[in-house]
N, C-alpha and C. Protein backbone atom coordinates (compact mmCIF):
# COMPACT_ATOMS: atom_id res chain seq x y z
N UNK A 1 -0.72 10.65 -27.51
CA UNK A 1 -0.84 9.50 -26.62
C UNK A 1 0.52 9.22 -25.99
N UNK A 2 0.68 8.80 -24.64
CA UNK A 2 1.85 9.01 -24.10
C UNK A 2 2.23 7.37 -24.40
N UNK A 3 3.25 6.89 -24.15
CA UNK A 3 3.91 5.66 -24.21
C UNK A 3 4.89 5.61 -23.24
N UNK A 4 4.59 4.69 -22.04
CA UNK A 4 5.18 4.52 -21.19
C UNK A 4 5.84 3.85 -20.89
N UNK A 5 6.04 2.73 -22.12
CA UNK A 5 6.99 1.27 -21.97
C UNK A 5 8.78 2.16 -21.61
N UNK A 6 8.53 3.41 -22.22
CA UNK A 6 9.69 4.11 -22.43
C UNK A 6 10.51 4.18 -21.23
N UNK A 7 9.53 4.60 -19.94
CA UNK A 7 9.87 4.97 -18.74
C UNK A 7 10.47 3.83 -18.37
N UNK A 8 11.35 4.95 -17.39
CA UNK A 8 12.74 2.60 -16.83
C UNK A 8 12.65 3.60 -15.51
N UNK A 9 13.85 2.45 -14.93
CA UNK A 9 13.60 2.72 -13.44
C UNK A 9 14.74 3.15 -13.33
N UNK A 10 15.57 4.06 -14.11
CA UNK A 10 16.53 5.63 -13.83
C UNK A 10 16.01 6.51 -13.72
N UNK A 11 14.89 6.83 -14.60
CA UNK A 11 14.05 7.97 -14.96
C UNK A 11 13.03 8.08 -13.75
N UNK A 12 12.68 7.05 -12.62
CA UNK A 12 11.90 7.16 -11.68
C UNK A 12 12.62 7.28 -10.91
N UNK A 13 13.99 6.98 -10.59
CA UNK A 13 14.85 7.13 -9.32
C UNK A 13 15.56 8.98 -9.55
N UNK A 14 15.61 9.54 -10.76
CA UNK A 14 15.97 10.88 -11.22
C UNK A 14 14.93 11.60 -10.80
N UNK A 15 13.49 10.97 -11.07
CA UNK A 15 12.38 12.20 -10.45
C UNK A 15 12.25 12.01 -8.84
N UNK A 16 12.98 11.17 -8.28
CA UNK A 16 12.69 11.04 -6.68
C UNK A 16 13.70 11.91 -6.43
N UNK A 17 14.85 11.85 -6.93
CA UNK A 17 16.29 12.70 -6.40
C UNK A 17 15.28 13.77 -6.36
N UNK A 18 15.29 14.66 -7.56
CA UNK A 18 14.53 15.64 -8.25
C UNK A 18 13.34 16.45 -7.44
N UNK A 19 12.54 15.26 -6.50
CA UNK A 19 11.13 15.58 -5.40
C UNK A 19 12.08 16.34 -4.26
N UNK A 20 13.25 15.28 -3.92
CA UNK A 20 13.86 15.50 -2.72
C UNK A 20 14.43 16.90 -2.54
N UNK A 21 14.98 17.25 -3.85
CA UNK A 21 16.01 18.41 -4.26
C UNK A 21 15.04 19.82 -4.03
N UNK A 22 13.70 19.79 -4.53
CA UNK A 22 12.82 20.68 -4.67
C UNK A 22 12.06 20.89 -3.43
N UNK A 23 11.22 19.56 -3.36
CA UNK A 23 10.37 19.79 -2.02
C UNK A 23 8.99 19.32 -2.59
N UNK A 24 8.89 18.32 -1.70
CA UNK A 24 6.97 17.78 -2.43
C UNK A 24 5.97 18.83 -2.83
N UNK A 25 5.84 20.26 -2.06
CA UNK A 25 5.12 21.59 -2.24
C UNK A 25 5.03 21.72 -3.82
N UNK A 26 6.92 22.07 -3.71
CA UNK A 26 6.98 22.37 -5.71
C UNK A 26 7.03 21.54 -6.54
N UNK A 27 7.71 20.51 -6.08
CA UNK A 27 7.46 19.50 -7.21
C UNK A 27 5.80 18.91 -7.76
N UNK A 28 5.11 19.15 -6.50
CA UNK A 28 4.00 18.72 -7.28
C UNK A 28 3.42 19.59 -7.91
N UNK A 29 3.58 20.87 -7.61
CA UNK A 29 2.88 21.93 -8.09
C UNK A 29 3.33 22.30 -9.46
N UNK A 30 4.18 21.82 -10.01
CA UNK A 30 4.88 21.95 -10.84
C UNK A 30 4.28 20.62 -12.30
N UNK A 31 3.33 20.17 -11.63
CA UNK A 31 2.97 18.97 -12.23
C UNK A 31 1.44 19.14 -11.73
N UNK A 32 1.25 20.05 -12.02
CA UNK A 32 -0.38 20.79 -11.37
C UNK A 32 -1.13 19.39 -10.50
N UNK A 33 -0.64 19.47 -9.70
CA UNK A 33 -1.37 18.44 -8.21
C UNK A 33 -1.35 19.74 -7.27
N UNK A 34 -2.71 20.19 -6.25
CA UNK A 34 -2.48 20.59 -5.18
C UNK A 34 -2.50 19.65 -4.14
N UNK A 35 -2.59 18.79 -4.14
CA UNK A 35 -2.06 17.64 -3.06
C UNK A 35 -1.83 16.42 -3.78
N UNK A 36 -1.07 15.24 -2.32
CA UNK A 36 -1.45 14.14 -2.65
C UNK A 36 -2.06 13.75 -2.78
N UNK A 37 -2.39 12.39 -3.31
CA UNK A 37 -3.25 11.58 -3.73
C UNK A 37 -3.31 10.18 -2.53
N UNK A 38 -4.28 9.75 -2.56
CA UNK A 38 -3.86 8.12 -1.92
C UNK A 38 -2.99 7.51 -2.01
N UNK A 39 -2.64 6.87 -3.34
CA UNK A 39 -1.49 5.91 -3.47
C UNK A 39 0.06 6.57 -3.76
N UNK A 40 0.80 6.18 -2.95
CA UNK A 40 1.61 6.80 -2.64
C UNK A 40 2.73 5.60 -3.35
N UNK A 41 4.32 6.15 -3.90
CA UNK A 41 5.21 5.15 -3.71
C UNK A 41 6.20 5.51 -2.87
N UNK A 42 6.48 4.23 -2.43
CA UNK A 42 7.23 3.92 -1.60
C UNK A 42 8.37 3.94 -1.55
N UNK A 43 9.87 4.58 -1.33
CA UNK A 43 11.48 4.33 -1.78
C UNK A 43 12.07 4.64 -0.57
N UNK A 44 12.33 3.21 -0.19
CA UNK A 44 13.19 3.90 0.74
C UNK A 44 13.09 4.56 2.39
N UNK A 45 11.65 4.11 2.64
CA UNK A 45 10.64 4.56 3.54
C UNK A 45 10.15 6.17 3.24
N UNK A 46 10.54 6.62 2.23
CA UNK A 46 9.90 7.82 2.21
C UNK A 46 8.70 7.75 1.40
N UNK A 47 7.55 8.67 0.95
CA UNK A 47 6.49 8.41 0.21
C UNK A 47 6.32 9.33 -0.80
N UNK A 48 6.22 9.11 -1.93
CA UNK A 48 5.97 10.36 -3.09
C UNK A 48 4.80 9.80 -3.81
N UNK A 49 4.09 11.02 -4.16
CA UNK A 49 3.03 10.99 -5.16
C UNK A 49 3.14 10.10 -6.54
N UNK A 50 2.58 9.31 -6.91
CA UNK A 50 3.21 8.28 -8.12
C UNK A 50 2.61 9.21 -8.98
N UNK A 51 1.85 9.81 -9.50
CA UNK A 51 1.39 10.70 -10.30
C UNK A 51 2.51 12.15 -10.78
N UNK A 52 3.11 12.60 -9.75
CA UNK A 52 3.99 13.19 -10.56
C UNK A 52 5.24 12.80 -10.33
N UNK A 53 5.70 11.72 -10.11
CA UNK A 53 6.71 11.02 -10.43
C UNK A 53 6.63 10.55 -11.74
N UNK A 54 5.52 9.86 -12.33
CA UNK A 54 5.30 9.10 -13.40
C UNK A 54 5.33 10.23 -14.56
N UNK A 55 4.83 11.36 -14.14
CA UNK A 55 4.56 12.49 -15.14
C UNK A 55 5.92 13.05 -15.59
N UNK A 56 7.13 12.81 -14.49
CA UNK A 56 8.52 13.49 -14.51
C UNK A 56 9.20 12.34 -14.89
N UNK A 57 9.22 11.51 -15.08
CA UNK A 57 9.74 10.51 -15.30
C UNK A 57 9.24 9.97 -16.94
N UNK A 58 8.33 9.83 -17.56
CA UNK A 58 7.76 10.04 -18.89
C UNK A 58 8.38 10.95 -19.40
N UNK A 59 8.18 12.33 -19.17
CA UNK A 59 9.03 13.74 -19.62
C UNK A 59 10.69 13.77 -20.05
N UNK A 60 11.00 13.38 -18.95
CA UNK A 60 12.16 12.74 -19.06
C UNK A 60 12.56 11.56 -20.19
N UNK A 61 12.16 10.18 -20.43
CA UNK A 61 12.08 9.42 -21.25
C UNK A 61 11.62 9.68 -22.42
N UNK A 62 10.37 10.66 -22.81
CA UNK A 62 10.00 11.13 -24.29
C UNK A 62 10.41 12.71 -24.32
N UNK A 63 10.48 13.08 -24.14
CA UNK A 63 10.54 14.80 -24.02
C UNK A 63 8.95 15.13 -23.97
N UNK A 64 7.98 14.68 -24.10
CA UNK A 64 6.84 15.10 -23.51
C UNK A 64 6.15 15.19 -22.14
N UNK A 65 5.85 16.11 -21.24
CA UNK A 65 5.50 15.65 -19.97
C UNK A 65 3.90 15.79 -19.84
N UNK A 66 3.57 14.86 -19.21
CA UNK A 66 1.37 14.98 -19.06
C UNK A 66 1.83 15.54 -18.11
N UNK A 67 -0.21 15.55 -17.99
CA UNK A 67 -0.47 16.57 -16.70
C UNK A 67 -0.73 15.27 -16.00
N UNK A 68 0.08 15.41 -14.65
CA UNK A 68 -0.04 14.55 -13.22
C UNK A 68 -1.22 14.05 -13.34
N UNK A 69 -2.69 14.92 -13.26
CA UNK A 69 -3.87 14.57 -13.09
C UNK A 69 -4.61 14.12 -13.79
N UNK A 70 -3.85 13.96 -15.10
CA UNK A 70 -4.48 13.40 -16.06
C UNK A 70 -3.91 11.92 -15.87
N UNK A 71 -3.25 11.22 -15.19
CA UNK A 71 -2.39 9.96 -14.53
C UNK A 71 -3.53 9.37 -13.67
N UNK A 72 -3.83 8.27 -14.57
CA UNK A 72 -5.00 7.08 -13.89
C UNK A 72 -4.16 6.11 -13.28
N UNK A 73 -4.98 5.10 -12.41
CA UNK A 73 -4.48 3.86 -11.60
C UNK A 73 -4.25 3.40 -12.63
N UNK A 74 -4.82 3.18 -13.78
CA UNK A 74 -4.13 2.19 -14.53
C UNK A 74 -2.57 1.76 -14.85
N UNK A 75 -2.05 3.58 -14.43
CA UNK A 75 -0.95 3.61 -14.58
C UNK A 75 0.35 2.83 -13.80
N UNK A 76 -0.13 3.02 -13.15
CA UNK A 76 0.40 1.91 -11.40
C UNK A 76 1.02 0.93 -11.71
N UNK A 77 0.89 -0.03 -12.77
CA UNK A 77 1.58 -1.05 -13.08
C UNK A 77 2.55 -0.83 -14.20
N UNK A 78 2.79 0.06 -14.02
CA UNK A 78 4.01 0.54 -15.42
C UNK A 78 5.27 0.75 -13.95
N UNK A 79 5.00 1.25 -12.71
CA UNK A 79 5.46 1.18 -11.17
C UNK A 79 6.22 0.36 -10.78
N UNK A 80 5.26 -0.69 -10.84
CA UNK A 80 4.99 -2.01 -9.79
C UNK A 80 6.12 -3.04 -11.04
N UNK A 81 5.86 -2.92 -12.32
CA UNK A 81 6.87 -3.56 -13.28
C UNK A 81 8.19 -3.26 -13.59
N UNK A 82 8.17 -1.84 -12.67
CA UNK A 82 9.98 -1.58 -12.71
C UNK A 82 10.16 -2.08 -11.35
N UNK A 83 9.67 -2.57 -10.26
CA UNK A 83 10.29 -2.93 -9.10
C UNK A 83 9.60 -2.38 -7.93
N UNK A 84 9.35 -0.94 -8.29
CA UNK A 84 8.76 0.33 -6.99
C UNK A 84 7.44 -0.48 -6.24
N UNK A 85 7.24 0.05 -5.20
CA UNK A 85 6.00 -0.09 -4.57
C UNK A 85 5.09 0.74 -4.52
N UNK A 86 3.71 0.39 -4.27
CA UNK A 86 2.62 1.14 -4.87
C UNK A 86 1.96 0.89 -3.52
N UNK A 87 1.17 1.69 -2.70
CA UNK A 87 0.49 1.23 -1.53
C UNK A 87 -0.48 2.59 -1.54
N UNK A 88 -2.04 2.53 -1.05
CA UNK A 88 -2.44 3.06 -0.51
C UNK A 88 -2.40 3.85 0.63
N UNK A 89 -1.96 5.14 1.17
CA UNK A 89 -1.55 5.67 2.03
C UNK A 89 -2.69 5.74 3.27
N UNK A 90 -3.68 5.38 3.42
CA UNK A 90 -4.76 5.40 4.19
C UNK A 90 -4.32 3.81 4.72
N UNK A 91 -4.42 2.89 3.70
CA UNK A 91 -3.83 1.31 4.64
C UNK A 91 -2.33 1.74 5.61
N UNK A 92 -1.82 2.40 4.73
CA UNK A 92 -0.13 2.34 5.59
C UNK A 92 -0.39 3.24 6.77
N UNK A 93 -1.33 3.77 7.28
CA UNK A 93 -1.45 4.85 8.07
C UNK A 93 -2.14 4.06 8.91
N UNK A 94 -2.89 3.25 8.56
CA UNK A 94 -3.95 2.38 9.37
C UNK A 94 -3.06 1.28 10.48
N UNK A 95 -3.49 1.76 11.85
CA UNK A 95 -2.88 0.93 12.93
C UNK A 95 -3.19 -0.72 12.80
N UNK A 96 -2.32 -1.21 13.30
CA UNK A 96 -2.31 -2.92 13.03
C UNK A 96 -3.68 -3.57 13.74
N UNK A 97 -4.32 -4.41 13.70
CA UNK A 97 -5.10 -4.41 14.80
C UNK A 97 -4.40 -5.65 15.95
N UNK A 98 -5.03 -5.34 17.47
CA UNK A 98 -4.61 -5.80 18.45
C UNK A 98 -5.54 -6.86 18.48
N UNK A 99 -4.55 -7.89 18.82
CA UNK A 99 -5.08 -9.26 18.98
C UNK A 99 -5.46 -10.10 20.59
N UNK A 100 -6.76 -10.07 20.57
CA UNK A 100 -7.19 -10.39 21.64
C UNK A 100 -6.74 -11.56 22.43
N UNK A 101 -6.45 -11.73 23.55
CA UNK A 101 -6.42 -12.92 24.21
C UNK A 101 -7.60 -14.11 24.36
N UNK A 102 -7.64 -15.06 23.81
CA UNK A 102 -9.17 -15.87 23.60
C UNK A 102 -9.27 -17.14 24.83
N UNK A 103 -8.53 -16.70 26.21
CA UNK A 103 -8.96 -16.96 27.14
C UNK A 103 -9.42 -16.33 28.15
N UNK A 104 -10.58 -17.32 28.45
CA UNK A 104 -11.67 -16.40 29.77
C UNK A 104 -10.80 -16.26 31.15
N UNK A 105 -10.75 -14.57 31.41
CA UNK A 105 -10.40 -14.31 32.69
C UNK A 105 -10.93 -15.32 34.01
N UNK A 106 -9.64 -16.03 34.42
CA UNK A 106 -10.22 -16.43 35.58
C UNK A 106 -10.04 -18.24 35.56
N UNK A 107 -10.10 -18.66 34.36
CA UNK A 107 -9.82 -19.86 33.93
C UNK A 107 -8.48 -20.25 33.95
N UNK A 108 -7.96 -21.33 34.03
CA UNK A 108 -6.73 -22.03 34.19
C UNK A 108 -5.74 -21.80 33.00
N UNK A 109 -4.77 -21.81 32.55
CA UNK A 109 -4.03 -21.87 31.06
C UNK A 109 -3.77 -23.19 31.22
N UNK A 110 -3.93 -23.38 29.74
CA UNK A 110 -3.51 -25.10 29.00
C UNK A 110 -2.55 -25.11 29.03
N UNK A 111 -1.97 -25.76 29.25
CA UNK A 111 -0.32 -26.22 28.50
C UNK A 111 -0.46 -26.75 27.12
N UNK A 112 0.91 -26.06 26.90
CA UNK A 112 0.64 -26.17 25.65
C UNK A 112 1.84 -27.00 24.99
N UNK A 113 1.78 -27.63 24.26
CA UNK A 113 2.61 -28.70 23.40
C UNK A 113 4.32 -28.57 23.57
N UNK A 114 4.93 -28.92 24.07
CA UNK A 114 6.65 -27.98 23.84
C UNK A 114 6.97 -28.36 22.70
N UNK A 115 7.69 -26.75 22.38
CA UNK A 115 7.88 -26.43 20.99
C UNK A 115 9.28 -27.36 20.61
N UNK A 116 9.41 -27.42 19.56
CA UNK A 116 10.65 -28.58 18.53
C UNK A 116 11.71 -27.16 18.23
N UNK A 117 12.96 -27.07 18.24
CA UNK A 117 13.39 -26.14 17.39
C UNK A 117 13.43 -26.39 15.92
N UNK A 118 14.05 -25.03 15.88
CA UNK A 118 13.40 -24.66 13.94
C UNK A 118 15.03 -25.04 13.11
N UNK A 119 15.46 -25.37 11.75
CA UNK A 119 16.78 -25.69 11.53
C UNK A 119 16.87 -24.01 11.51
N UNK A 120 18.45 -24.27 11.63
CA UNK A 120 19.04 -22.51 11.15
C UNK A 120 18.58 -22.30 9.70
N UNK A 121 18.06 -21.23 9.64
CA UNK A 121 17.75 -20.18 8.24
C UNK A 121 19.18 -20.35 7.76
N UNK A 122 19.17 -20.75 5.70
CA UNK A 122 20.48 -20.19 5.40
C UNK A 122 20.88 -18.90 5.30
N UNK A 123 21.51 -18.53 5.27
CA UNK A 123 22.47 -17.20 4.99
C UNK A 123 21.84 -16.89 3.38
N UNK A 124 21.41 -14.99 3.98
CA UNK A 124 21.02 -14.73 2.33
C UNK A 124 21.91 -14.03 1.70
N UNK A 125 22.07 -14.01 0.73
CA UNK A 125 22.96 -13.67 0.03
C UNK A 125 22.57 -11.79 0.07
N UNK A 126 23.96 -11.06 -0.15
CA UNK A 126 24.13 -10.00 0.68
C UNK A 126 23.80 -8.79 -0.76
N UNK A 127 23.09 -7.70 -0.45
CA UNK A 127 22.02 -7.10 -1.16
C UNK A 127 22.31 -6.08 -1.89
N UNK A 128 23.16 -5.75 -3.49
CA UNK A 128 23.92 -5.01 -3.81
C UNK A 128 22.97 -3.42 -4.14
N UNK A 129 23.87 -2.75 -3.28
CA UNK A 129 23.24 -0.98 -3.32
C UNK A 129 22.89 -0.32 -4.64
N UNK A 130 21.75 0.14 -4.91
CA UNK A 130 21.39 0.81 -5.90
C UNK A 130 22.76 1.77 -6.23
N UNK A 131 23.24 2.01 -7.69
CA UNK A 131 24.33 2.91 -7.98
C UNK A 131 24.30 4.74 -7.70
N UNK A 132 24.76 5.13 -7.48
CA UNK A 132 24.24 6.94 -7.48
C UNK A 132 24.21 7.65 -8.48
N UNK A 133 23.03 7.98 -8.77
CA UNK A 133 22.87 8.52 -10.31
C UNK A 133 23.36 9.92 -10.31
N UNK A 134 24.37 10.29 -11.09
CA UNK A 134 25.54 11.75 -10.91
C UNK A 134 24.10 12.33 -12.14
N UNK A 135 23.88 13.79 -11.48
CA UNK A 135 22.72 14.55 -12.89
C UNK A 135 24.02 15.76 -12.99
N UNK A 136 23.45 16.15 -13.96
CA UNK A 136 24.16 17.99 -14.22
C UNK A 136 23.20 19.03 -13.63
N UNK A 137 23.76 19.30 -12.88
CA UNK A 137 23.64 20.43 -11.89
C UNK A 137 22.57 21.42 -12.41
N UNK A 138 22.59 21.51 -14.30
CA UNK A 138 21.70 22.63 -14.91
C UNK A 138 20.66 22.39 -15.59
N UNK A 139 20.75 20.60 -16.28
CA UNK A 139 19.95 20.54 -17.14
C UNK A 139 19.26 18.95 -16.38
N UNK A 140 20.04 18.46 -15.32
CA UNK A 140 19.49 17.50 -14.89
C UNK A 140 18.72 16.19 -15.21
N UNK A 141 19.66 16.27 -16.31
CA UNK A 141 20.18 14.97 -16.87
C UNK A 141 21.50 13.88 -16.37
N UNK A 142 21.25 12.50 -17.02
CA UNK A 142 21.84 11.81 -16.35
C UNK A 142 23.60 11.97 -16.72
N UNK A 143 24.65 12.08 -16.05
CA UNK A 143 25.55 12.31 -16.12
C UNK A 143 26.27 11.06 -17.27
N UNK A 144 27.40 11.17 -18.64
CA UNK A 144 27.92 9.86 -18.83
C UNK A 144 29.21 9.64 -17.98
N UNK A 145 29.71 8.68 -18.43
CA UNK A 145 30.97 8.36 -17.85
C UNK A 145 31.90 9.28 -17.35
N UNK A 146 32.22 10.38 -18.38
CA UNK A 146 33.17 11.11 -18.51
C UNK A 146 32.68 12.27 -17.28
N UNK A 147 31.89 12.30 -16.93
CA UNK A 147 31.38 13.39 -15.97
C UNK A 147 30.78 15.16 -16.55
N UNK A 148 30.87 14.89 -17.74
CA UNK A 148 30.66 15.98 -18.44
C UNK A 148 29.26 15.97 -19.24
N UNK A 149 28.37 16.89 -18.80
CA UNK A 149 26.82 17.08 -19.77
C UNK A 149 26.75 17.48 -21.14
N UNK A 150 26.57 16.52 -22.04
CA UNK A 150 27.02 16.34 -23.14
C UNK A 150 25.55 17.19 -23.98
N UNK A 151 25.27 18.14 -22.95
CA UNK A 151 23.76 18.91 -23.28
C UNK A 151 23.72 20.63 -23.32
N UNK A 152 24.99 20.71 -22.05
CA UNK A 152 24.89 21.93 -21.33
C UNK A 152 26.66 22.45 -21.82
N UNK A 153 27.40 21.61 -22.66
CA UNK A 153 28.76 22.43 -22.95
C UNK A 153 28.68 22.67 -24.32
């Protein structure tokens, strides 16, 4: 039985490096998916399969890795509780809809109320950058302090 409380949100930002490094083709294939799936996550505006992210990212955290496809929705909120976004890729693909004008051609325009201004918005406080996670080049694990893979010497 897998246990996923394990998984944190290094181990999901290591399997995105990890997608990027490889290529969605192998990485998923590598996590027996021949395609995506619907729900996609979100980082960054790019989109990866949450299924073998979650599968590489578990692996990582227990030394056991599932099979991608054996990865239910249920799983989704183990995601959504480290921070990530979870979206259906068919909604995000789906055009906005256009909003009709609900006056009859040909008819007069109302005037309409003049607007009040709005107070100034405060100032938000300014948005500190995710850190860069250093891996070892061989075993692709997370680097410590010292810069040395305390796995691979």
């Amino acid at each position: 039985m897998q246990n996923y409380a394990l998984v944190t949100r290094i181990h999901v930002l290591t399997a995105i490096k990890i997608h990027d490094q490889r290529g969605a083709d192998d990485f998923l294939a590598d996590h027996g998916l021949d395609e995506r799936g619907d729900l996609v996550l979100i980082e960054r505006g790019k989109r990866y399969d949450y299924r073998a992210l979650l599968a590489f990212a578990h692996g990582k955290a227990t030394g056991t890795t599932p099979d991608a496809a054996d990865i239910g929705f249920d799983r989704v909120k183990v995601l959504t509780d480290l921070g990530f976004t979870v979206a259906s890729a068919s909604e995000i693909d789906r055009p906005a809809p256009v909003r009709g004008s609900t006056r009859v051609p040909g008819t007069p325009h109302r005037s309409a109320a003049p607007r009040t201004p709005r107070a100034a918005a405060a100032p938000k406080a300014p948005v500190k950058p995710e850190p860069e996670i250093k891996l070892c080049p061989s075993c692709f694990t997370q680097l410590p302090a010292s810069g040395q893979c305390d796995f691979c010497e």
